[in-house]
C-alpha atoms as a PDB file:
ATOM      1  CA  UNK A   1      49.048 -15.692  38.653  1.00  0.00           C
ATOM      2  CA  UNK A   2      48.236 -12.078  39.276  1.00  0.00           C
ATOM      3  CA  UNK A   3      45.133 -10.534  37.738  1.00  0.00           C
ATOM      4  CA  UNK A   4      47.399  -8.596  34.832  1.00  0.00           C
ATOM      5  CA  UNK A   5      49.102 -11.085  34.015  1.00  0.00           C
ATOM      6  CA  UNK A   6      45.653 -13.594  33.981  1.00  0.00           C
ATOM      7  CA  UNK A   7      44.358 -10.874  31.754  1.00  0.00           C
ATOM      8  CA  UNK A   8      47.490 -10.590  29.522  1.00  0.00           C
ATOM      9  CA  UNK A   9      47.044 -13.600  29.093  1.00  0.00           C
ATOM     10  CA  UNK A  10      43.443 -14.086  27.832  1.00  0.00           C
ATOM     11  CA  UNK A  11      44.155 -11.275  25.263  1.00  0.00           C
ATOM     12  CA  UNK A  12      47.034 -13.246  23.981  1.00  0.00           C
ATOM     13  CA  UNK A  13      44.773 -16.003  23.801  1.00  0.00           C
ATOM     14  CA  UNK A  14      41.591 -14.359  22.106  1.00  0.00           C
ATOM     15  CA  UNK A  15      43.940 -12.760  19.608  1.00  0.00           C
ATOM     16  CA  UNK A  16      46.074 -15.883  18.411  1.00  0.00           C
ATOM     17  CA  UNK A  17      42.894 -17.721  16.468  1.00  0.00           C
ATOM     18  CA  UNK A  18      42.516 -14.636  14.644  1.00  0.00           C
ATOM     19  CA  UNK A  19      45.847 -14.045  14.064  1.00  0.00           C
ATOM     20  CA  UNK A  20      46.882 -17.287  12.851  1.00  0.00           C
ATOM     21  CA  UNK A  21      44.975 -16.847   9.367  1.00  0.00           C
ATOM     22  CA  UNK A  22      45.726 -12.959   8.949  1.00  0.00           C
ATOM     23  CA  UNK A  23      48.454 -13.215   6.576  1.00  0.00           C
ATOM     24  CA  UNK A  24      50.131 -10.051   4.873  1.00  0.00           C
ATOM     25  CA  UNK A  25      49.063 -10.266   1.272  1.00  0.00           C
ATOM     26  CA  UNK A  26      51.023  -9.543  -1.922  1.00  0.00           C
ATOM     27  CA  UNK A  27      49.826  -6.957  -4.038  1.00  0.00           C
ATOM     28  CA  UNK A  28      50.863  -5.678  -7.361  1.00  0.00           C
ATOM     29  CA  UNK A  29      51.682  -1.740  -7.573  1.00  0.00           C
ATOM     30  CA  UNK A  30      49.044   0.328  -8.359  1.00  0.00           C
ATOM     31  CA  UNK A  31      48.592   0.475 -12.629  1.00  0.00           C
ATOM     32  CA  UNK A  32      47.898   4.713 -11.995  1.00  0.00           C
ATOM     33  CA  UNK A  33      49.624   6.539  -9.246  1.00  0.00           C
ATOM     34  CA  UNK A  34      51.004  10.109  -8.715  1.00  0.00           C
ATOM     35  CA  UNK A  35      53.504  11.853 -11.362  1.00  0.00           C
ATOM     36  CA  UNK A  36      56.889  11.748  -9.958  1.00  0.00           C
ATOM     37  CA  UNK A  37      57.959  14.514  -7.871  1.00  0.00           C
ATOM     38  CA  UNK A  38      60.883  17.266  -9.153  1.00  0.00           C
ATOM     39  CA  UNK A  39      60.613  19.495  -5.635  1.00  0.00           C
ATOM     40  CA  UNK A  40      60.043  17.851  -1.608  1.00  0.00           C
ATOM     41  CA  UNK A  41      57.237  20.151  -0.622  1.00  0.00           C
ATOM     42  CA  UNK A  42      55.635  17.701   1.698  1.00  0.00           C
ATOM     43  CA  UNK A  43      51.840  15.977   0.968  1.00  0.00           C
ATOM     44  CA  UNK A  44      49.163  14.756   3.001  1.00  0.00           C
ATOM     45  CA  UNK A  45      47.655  11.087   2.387  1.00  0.00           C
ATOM     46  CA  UNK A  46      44.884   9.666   5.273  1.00  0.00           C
ATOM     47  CA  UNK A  47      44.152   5.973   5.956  1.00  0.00           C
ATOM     48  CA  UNK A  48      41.868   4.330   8.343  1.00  0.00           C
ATOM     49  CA  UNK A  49      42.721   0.247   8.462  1.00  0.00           C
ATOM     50  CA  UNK A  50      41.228  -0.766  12.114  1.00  0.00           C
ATOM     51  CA  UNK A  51      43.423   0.559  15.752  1.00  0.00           C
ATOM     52  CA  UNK A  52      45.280   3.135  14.851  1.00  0.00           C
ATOM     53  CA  UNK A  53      48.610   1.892  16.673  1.00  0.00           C
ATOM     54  CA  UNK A  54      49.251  -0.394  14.143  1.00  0.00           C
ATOM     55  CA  UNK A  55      48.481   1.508  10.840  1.00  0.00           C
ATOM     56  CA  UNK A  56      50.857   4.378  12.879  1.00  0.00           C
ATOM     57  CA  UNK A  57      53.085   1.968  13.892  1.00  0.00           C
ATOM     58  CA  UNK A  58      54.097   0.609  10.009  1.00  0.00           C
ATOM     59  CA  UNK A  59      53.900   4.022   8.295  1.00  0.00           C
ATOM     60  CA  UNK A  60      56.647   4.945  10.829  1.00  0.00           C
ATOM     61  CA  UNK A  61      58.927   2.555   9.381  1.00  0.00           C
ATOM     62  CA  UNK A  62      58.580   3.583   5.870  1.00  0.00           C
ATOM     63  CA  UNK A  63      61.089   5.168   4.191  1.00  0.00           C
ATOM     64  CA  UNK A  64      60.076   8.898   2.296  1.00  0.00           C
ATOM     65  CA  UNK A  65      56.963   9.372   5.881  1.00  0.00           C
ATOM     66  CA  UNK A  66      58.208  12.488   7.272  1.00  0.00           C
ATOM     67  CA  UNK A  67      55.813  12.189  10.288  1.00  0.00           C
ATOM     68  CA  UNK A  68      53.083   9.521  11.203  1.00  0.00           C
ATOM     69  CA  UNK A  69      50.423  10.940  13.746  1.00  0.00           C
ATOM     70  CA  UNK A  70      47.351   8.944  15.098  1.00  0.00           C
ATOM     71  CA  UNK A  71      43.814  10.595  14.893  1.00  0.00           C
ATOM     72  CA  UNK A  72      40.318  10.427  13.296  1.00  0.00           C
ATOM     73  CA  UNK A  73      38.436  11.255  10.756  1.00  0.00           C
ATOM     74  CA  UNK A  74      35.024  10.558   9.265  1.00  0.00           C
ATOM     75  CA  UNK A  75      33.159  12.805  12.109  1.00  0.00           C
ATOM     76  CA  UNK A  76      33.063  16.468  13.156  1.00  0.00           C
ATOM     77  CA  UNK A  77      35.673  18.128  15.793  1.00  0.00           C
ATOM     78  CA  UNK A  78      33.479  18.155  18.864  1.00  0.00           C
ATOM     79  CA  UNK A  79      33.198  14.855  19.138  1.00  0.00           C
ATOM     80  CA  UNK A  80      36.667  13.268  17.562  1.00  0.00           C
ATOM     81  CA  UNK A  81      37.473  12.359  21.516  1.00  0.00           C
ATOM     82  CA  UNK A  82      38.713   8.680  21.928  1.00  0.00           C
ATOM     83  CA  UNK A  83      35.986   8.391  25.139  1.00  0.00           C
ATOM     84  CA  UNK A  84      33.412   9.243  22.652  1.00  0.00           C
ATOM     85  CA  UNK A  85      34.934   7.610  19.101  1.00  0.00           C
ATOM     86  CA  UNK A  86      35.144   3.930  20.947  1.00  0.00           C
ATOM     87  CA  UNK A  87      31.650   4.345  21.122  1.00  0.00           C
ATOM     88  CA  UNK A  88      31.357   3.716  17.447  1.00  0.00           C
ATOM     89  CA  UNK A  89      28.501   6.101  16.538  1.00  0.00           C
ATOM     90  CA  UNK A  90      30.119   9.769  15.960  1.00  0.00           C
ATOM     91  CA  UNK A  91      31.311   8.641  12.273  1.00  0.00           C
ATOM     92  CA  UNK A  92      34.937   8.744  12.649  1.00  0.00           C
ATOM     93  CA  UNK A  93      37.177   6.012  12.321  1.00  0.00           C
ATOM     94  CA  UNK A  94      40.790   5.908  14.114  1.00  0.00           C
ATOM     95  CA  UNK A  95      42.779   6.889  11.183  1.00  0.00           C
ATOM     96  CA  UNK A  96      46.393   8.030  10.061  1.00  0.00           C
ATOM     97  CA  UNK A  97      47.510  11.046   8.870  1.00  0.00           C
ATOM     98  CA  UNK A  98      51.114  10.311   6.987  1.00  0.00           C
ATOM     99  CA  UNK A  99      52.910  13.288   5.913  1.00  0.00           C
ATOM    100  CA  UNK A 100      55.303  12.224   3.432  1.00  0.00           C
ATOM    101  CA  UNK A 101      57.984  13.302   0.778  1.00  0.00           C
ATOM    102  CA  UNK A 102      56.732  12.579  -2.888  1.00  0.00           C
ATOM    103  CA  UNK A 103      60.386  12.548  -4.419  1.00  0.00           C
ATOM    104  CA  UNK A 104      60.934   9.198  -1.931  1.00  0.00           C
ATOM    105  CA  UNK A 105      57.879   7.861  -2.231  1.00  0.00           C
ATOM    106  CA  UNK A 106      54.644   7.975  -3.910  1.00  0.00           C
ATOM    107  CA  UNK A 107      50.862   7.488  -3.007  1.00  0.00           C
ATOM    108  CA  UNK A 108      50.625   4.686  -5.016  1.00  0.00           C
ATOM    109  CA  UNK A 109      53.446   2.916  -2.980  1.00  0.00           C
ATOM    110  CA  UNK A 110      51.876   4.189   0.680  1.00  0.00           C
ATOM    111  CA  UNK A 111      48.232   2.447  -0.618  1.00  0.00           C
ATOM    112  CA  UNK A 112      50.135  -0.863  -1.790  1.00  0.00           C
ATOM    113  CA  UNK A 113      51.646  -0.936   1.907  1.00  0.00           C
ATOM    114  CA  UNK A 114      48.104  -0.265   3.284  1.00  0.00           C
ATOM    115  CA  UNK A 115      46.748  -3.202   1.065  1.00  0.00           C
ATOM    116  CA  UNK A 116      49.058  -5.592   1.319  1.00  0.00           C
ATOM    117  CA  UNK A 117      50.501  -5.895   5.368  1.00  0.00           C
ATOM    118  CA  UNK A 118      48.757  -2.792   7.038  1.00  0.00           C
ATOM    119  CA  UNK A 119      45.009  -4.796   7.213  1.00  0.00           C
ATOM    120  CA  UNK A 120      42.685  -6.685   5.858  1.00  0.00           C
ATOM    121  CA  UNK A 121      40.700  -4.744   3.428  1.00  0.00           C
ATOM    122  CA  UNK A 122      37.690  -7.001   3.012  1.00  0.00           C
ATOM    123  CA  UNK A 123      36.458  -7.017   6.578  1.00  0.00           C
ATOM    124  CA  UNK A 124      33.880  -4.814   7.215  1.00  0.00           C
ATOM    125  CA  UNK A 125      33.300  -2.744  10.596  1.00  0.00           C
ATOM    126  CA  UNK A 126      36.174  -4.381  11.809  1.00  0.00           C
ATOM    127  CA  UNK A 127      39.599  -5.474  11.979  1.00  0.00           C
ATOM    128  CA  UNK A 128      41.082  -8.534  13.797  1.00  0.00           C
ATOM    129  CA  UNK A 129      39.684  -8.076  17.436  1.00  0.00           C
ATOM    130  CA  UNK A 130      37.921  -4.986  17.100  1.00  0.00           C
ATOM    131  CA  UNK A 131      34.589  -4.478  15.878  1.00  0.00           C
ATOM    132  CA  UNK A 132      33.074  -1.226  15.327  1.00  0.00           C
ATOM    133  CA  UNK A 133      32.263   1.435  12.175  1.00  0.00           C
ATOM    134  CA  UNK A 134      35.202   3.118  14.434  1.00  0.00           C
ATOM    135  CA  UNK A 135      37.937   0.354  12.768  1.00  0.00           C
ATOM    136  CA  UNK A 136      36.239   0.104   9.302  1.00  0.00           C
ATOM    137  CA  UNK A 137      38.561   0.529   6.286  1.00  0.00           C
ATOM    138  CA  UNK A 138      39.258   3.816   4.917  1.00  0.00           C
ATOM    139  CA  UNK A 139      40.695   6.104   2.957  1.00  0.00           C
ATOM    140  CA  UNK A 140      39.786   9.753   3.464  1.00  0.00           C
ATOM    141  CA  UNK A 141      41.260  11.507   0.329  1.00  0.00           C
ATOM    142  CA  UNK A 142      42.473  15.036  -0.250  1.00  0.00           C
ATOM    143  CA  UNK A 143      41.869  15.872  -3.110  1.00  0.00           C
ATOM    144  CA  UNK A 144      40.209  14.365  -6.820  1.00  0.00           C
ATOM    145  CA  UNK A 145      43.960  12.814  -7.814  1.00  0.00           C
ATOM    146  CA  UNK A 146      44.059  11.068  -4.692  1.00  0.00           C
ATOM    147  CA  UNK A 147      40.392   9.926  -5.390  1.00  0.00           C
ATOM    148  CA  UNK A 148      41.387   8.936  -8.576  1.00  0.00           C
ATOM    149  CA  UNK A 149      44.049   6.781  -7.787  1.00  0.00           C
ATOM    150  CA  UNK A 150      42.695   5.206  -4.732  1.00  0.00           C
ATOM    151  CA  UNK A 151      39.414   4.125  -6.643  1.00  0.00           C
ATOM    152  CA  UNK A 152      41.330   2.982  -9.788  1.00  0.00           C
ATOM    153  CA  UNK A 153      43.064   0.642  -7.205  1.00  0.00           C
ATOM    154  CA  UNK A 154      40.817  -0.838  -5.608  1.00  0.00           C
ATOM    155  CA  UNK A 155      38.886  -2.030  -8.918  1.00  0.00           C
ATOM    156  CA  UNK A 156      42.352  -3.180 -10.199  1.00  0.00           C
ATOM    157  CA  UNK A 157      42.852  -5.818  -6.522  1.00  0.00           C
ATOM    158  CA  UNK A 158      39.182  -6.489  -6.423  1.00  0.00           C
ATOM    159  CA  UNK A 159      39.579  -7.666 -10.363  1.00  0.00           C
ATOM    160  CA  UNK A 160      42.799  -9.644  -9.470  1.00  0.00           C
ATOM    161  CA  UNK A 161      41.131 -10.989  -6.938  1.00  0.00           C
ATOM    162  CA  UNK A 162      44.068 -11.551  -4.699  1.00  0.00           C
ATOM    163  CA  UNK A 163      41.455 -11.454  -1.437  1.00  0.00           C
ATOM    164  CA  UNK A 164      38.878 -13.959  -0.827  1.00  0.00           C
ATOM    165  CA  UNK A 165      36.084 -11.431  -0.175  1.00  0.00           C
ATOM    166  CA  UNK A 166      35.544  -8.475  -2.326  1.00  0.00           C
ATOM    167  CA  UNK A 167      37.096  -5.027  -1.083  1.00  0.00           C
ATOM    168  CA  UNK A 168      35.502  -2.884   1.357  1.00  0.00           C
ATOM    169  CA  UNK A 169      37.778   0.147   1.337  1.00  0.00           C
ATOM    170  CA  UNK A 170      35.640   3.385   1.530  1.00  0.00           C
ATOM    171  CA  UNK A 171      37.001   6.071  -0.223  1.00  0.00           C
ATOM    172  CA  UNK A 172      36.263   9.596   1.977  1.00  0.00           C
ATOM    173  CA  UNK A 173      36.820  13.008   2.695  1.00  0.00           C
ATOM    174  CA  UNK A 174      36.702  14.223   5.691  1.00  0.00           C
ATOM    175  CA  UNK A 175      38.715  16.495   8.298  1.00  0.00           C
ATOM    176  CA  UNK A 176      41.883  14.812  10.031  1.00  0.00           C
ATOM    177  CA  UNK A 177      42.045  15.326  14.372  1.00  0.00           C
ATOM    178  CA  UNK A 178      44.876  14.316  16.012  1.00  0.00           C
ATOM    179  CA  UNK A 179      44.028  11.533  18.551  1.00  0.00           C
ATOM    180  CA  UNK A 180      45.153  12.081  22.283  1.00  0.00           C
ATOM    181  CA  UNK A 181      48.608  12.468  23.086  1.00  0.00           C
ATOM    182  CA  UNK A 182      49.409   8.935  25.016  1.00  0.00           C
ATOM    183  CA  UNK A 183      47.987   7.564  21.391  1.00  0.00           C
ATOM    184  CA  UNK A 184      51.090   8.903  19.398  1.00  0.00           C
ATOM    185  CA  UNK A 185      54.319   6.767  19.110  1.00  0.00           C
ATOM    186  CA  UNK A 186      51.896   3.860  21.232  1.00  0.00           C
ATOM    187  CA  UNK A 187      53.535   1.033  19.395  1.00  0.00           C
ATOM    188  CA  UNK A 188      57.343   1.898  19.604  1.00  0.00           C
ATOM    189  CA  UNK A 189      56.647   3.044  23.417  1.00  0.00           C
ATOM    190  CA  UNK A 190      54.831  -0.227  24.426  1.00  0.00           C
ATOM    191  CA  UNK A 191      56.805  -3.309  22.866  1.00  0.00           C
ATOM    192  CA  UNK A 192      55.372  -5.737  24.985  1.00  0.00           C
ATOM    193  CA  UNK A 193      52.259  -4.619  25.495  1.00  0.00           C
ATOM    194  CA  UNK A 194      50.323  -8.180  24.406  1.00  0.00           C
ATOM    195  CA  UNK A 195      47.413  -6.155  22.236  1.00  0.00           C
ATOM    196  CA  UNK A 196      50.451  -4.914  19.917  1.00  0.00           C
ATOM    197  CA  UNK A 197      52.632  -8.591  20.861  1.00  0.00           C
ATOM    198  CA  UNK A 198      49.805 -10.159  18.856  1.00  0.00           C
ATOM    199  CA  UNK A 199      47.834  -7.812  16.175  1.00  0.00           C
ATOM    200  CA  UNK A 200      50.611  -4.705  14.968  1.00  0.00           C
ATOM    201  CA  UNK A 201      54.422  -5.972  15.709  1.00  0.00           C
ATOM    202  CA  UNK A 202      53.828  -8.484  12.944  1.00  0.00           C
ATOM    203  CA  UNK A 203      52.491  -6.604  10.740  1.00  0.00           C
ATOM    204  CA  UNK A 204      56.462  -4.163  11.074  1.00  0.00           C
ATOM    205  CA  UNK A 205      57.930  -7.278  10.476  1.00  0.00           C
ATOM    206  CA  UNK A 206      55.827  -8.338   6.991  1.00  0.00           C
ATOM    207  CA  UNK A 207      56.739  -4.302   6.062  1.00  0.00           C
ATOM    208  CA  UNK A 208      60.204  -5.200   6.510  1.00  0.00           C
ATOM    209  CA  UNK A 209      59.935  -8.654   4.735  1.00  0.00           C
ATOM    210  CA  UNK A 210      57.793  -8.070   1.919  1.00  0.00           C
ATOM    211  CA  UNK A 211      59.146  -4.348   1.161  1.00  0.00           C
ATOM    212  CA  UNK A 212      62.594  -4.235   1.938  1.00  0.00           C
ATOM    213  CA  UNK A 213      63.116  -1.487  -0.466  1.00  0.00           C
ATOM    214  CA  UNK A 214      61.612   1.144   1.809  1.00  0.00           C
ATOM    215  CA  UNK A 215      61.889  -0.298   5.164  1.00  0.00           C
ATOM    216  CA  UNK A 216      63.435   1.666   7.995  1.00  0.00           C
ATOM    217  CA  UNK A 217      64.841   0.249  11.481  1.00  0.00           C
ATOM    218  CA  UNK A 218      64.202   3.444  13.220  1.00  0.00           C
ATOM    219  CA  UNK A 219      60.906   4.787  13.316  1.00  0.00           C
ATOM    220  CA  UNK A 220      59.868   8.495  12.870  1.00  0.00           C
ATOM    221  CA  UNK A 221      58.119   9.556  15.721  1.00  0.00           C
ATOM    222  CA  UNK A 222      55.605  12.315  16.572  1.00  0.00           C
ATOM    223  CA  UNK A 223      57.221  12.539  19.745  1.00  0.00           C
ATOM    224  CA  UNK A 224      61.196  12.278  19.666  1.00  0.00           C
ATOM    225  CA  UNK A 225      63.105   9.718  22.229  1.00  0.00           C
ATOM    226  CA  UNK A 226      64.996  13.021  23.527  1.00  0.00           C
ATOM    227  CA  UNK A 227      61.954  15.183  24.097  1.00  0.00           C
ATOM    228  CA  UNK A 228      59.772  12.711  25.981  1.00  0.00           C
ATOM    229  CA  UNK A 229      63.226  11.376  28.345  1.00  0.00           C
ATOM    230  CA  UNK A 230      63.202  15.708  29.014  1.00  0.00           C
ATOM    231  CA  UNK A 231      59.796  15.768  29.445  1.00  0.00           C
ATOM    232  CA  UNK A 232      59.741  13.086  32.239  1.00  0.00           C
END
């Protein structure tokens, strides 16, 4: 067996004892969300729910996300490089920035998706296989609505108690950098890579089963299927 293969293997291996117990959850809608939108002027939402492929990955299936881009937040510009991030000490975590339409979807619905198959809100520093402040759960909110809502949510799972641990979402603001470019699109571009075989493709597939009413097959990307066969 050659050595990637030997080591595609072990990380298929490592991941499956964790991955047999992380379950998509099913969470009620949020009791307080946005006003419904009359006009499509696009709005900004932020979350942070361990490696970023994966949170990217869902929100690109989501009906009413006009664009999905990988990125962090929680630290300042000099140092939101992935070299120096995956060091776990410059404050950000690998986060999402989802630009979506608020007459197709609200943030209520986008947190729901984030609760229920995105991650596991109750682990803290980490997510699956990765440990780190760099994968904690976040959301870095944009303004005191946003606030609003996201904090009124939380209380309302964490008094359900739906989870078997107590929430650990942080609620945050903070500026938004787009991560490196050959982060962007990372799930849809590497199916079989075994990281995303094991800890993100499922969670697409709970998005499609548990909220069939605002799936979609094909993915928005930050980097179109035309422009990167032109670019080479």
């Amino acid at each position: 067996m050659s050595l990637q293969k030997s080591l595609a293997v072990a990380v298929l291996a490592a991941a499956a004892a964790w991955q047999a117990s992380a379950q998509a959850v099913i969470v009620p809608e949020p009791a307080f969300d946005e006003m419904p939108a009359d006009e499509s002027a696009p709005v900004i939402a932020v979350f942070a729910g361990g490696c970023f492929w994966g949170v990217q990955g869902v929100y690109q299936h989501v009906e009413g996300v006009l664009k999905a881009v990988s990125g962090y937040a929680g630290g300042a510009a000099e140092s939101a490089l992935y070299e120096l991030v995956v060091e776990g000490d410059t404050g950000h975590a690998e986060s999402v920035q989802i630009t979506y339409d608020p007459t197709r979807i609200s943030y209520g619905k986008l947190l729901q998706i984030f609760f229920s198959v995105v991650h596991d809100p109750t682990q803290l520093n980490r997510q699956g296989p990765d440990r780190g402040s760099q994968y904690r759960t976040a959301i870095f909110v944009a303004n005191a609505q946003q606030r609003a809502i996201a904090e009124r949510y939380i209380a309302q799972l964490d008094a359900v108690r739906l989870f078997p641990k107590k929430i650990v979402t942080t609620v945050e603001q903070s500026a938004f950098y787009p991560a490196e470019a050959y982060h962007q699109d990372f799930l849809v571009r590497n199916p079989t890579y075994p990281y995303i075989i094991v800890n993100d493709a499922p969670k697409v597939r709970d998005l499609a089963a548990l909220f069939p009413d605002v799936y979609r097959s094909a993915p928005v990307l930050v980097v179109p299927r035309s422009a990167a066969r032109r670019g080479g």
